[in-house]
C-alpha atoms as a PDB file:
ATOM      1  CA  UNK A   1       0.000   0.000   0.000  1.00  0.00           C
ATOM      2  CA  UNK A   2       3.035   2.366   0.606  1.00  0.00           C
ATOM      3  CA  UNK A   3       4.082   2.275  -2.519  1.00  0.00           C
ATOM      4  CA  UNK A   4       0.304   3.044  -4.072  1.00  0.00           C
ATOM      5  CA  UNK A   5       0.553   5.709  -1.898  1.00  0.00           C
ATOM      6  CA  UNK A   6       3.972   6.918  -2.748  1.00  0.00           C
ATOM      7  CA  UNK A   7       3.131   6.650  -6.855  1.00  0.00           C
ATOM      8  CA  UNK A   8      -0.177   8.518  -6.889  1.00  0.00           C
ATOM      9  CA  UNK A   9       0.722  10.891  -4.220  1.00  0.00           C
ATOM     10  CA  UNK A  10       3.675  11.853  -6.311  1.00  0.00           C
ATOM     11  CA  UNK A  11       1.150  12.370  -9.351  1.00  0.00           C
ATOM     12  CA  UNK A  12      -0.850  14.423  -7.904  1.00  0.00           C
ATOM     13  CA  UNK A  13      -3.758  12.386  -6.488  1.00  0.00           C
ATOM     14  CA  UNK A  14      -5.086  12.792  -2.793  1.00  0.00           C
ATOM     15  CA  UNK A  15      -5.063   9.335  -0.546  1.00  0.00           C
ATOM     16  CA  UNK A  16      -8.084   7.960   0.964  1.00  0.00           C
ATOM     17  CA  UNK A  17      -8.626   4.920   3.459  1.00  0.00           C
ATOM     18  CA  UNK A  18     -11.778   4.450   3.815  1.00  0.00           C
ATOM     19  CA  UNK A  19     -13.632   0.687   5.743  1.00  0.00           C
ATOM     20  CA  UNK A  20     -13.020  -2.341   3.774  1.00  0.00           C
ATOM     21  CA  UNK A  21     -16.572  -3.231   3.759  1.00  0.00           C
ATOM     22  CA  UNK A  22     -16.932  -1.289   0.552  1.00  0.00           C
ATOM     23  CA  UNK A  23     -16.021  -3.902  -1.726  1.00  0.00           C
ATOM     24  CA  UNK A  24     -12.747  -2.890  -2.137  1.00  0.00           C
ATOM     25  CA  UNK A  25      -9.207  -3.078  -0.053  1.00  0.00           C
ATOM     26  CA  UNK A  26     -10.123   0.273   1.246  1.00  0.00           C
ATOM     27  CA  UNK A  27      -7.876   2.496  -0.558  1.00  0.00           C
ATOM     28  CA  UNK A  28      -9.034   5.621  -2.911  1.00  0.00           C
ATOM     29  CA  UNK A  29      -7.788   8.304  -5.125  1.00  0.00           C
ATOM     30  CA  UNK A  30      -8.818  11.472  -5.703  1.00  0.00           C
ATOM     31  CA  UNK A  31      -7.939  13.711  -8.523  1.00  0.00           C
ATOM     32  CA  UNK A  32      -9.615  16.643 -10.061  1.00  0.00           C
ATOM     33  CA  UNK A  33     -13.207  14.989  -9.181  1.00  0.00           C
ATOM     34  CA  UNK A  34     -11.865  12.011 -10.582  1.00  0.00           C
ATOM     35  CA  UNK A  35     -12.024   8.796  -8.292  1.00  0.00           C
ATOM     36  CA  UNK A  36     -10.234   5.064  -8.076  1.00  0.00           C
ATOM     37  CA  UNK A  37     -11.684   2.874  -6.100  1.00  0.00           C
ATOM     38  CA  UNK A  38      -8.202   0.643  -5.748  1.00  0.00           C
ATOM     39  CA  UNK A  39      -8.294  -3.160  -5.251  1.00  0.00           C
ATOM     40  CA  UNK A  40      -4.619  -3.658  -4.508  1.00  0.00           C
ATOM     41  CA  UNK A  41      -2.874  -6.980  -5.627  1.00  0.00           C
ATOM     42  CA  UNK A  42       0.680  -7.628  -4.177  1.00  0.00           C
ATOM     43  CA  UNK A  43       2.681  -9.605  -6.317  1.00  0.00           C
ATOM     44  CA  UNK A  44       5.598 -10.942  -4.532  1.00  0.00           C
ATOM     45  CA  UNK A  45       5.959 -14.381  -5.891  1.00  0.00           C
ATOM     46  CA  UNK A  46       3.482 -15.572  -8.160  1.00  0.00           C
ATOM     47  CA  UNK A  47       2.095 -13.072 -10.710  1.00  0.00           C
ATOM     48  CA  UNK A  48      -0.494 -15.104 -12.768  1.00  0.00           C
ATOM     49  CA  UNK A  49      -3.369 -15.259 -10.916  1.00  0.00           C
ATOM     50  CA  UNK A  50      -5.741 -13.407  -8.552  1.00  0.00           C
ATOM     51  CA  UNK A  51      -8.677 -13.889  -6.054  1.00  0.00           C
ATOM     52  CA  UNK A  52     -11.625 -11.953  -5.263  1.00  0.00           C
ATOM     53  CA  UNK A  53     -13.193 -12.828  -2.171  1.00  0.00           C
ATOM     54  CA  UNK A  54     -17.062 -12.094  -1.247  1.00  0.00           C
ATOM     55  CA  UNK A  55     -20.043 -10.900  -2.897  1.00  0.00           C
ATOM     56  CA  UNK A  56     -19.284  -7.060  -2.271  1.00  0.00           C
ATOM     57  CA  UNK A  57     -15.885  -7.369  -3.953  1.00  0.00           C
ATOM     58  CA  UNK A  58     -17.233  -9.610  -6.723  1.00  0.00           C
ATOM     59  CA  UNK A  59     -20.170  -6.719  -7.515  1.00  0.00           C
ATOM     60  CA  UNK A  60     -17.965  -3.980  -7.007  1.00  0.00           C
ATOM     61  CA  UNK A  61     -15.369  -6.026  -9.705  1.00  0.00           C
ATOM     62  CA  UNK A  62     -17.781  -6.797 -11.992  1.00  0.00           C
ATOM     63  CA  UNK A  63     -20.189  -4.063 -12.088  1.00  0.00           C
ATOM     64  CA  UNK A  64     -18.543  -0.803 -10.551  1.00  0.00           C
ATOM     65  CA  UNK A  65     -17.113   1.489 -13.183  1.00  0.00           C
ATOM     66  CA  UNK A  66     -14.609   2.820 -10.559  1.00  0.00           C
ATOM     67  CA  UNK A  67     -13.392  -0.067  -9.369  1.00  0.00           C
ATOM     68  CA  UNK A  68      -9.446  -0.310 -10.369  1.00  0.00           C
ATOM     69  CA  UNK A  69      -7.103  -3.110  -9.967  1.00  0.00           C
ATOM     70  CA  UNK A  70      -3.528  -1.802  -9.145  1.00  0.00           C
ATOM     71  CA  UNK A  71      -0.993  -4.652  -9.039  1.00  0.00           C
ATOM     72  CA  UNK A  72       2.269  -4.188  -7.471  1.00  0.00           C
ATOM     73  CA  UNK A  73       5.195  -5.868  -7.919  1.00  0.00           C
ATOM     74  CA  UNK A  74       7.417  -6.734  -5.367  1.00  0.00           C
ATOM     75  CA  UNK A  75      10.707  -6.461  -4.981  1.00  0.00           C
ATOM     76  CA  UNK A  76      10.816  -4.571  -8.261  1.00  0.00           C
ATOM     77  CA  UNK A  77       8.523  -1.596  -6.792  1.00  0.00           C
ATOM     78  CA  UNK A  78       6.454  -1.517 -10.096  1.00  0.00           C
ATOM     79  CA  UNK A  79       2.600  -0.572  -9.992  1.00  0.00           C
ATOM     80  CA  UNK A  80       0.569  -1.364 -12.968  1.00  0.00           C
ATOM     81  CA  UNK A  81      -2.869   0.697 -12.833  1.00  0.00           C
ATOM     82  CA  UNK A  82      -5.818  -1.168 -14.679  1.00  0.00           C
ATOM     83  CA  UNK A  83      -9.104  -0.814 -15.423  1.00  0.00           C
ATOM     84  CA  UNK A  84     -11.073  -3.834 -13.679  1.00  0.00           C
ATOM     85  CA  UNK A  85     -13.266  -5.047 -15.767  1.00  0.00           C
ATOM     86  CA  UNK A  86     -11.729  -4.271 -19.245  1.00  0.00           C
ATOM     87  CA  UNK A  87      -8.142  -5.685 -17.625  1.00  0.00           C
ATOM     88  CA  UNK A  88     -10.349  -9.241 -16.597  1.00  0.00           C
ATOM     89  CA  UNK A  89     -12.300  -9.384 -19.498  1.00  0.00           C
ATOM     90  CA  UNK A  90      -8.802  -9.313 -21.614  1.00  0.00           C
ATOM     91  CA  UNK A  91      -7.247 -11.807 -19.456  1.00  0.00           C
ATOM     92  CA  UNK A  92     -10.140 -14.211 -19.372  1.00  0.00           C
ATOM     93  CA  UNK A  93     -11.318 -13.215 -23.241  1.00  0.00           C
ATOM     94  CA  UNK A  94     -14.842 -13.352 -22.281  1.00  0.00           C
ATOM     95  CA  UNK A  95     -15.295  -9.294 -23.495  1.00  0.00           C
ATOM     96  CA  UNK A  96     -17.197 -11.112 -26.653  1.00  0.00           C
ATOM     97  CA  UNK A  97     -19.495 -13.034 -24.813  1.00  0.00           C
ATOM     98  CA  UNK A  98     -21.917 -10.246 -23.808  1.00  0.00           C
ATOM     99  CA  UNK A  99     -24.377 -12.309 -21.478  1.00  0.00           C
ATOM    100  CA  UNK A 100     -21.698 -13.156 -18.578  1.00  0.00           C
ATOM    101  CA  UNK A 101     -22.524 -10.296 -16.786  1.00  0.00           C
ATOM    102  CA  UNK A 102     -25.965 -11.160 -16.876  1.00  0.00           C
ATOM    103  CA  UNK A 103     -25.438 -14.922 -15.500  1.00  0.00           C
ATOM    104  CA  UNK A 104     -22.701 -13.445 -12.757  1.00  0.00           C
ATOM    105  CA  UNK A 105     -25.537 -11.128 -11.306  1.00  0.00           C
ATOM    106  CA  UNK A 106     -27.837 -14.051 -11.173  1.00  0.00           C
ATOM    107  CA  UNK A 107     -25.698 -15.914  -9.741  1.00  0.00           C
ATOM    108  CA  UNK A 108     -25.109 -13.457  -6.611  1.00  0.00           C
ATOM    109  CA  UNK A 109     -28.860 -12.861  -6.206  1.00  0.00           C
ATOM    110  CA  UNK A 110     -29.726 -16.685  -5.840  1.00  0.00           C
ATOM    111  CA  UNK A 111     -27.019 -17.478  -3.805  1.00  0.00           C
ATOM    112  CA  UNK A 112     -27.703 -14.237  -1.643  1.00  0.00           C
ATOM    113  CA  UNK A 113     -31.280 -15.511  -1.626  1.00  0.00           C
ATOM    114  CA  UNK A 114     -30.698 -19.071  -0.706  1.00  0.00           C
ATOM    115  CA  UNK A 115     -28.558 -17.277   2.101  1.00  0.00           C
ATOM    116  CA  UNK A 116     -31.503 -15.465   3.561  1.00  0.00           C
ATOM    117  CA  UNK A 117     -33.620 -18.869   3.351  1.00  0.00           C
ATOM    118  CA  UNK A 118     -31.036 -21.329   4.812  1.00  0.00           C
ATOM    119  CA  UNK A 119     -29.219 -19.469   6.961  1.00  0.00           C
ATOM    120  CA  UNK A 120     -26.290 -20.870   5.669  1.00  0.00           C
ATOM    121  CA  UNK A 121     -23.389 -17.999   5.112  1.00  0.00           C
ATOM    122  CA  UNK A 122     -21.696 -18.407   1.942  1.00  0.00           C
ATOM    123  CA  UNK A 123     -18.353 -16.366   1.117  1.00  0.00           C
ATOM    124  CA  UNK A 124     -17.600 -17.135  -2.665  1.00  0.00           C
ATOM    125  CA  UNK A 125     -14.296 -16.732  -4.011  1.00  0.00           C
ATOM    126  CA  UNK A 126     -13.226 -16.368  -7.720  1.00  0.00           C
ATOM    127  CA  UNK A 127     -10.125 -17.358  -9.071  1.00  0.00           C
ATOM    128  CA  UNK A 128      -8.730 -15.277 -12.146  1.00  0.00           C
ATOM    129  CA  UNK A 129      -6.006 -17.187 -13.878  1.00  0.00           C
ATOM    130  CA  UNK A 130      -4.277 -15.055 -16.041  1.00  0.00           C
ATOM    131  CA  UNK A 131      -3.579 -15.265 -19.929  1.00  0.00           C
ATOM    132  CA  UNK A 132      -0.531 -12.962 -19.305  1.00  0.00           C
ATOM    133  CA  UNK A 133       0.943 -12.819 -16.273  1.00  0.00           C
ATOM    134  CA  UNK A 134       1.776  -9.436 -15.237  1.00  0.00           C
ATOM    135  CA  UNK A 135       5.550  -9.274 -14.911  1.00  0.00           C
ATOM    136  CA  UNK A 136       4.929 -10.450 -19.096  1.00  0.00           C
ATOM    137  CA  UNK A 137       3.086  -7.065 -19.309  1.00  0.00           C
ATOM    138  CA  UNK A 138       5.628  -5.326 -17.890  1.00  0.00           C
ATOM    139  CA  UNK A 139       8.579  -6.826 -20.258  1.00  0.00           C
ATOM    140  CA  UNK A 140       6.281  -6.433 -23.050  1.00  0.00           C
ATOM    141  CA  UNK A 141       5.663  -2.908 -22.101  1.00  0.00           C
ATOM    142  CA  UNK A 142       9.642  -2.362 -21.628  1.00  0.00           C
ATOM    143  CA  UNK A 143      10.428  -4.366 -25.214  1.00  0.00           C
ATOM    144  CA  UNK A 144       7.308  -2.245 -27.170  1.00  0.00           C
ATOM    145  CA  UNK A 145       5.585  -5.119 -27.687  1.00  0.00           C
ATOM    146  CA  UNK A 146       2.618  -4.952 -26.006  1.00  0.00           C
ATOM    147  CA  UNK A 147      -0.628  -5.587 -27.984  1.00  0.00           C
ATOM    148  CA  UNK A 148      -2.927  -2.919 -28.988  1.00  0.00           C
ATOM    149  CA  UNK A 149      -6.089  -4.431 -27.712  1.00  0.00           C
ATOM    150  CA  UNK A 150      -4.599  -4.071 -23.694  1.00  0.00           C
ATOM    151  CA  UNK A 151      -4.412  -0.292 -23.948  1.00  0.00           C
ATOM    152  CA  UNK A 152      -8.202  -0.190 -22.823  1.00  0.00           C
ATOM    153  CA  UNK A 153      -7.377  -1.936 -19.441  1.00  0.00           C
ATOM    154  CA  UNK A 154      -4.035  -0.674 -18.655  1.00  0.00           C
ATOM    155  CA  UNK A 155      -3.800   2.916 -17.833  1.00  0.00           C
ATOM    156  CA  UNK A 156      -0.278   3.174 -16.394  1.00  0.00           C
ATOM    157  CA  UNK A 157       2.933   1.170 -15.123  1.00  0.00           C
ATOM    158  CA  UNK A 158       5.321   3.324 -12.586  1.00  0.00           C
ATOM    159  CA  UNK A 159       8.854   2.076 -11.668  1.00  0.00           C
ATOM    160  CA  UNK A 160      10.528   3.193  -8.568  1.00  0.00           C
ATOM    161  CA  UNK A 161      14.406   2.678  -8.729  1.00  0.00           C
ATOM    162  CA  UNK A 162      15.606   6.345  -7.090  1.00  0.00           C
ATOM    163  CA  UNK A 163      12.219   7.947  -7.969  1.00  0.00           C
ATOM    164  CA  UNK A 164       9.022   7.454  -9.869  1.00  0.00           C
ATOM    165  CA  UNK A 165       9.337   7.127 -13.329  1.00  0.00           C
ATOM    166  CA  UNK A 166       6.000   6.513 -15.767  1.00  0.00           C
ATOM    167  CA  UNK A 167       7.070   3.488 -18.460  1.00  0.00           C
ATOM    168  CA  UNK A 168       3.700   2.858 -19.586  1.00  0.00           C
ATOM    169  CA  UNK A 169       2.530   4.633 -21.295  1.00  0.00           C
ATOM    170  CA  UNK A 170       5.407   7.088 -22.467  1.00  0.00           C
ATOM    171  CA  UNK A 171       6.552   9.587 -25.163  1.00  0.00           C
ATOM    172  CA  UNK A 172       6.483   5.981 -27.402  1.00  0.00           C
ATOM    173  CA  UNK A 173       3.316   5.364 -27.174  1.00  0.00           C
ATOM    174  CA  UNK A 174       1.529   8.740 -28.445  1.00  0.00           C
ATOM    175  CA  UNK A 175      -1.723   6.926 -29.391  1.00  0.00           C
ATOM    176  CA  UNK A 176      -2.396   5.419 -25.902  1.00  0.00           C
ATOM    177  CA  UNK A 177      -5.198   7.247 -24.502  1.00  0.00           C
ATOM    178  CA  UNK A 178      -4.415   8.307 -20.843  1.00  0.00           C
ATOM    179  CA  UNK A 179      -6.967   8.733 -17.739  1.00  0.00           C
ATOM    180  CA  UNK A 180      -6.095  10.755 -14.583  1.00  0.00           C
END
């Protein structure tokens, strides 16, 4: 989380904790009326694959426009910004298949409901296994070959060595469309 902090405070951005209840790890960003909700993702040792634990989280994932998935990379002290959804829906190529969403809510209302009926407390957990894993995003990024189709779902990648530096996207990559 320190080094979320570090990055966007050095951009600019105003830090937030806020409960964890909200769905997300309980970190936020605030810039020029502009908001992250951050779902932070340490990657230490394995880098190709992610959970998402309870209903909140899954919702807020799935269906909250806000909702950002930062992953950072440890011991390198990289962050890679993404756009939830558009970053899953590229890992998992599902983006084509329209109806998902559709099935995913109904899922979490009849298991909510057969909560409230039983009694019984369920606490799902997804698994995202990753096309790409993202230390490959990050050499692709550094070799300029990253594919066109992730520039949707990845906004940034900072690199700490002495101080932050931006390497995705940079003067190389004029068409990439940037978000504050």
């Amino acid at each position: 989380m320190g080094l979320v902090c570090s990055v966007e405070t050095f951009k600019g951005c105003t830090i937030k904790i806020v409960k964890r209840t909200s769905g997300f790890n309980g970190l936020s960003t605030y810039q020029n009326d502009s908001i992250r909700k951050i779902e932070l993702k340490t990657m230490q040792r394995s880098d190709y694959w992610i959970a998402i634990n309870g209903f909140t989280a899954i919702d807020k994932l799935f269906f909250d426009k806000d909702y950002w998935l930062y992953f950072a990379l440890v011991p390198e002290n990289i962050i890679v910004m993404t756009k939830a959804l558009p970053f899953i829906e590229e890992q998992l190529n599902i983006a084509e298949r329209s109806d998902y969403l559709e099935d995913l809510r109904n899922w979490i209302a009849s298991t909510k409901g057969l909560s409230k009926k039983s009694g019984l407390k369920f606490i799902p957990r997804i698994n995202i296994k990753f096309s790409l894993p993202i230390r490959s995003i990050v050499e692709k990024v550094k070799s300029k070959t990253l594919d066109e189709e992730w520039s949707e779902s990845i906004i940034e990648i900072w690199e700490n060595k002495k101080d932050w530096r931006r390497i995705f996207p940079n003067e190389l990559n004029q068409n990439h469309k940037t978000e504050s």
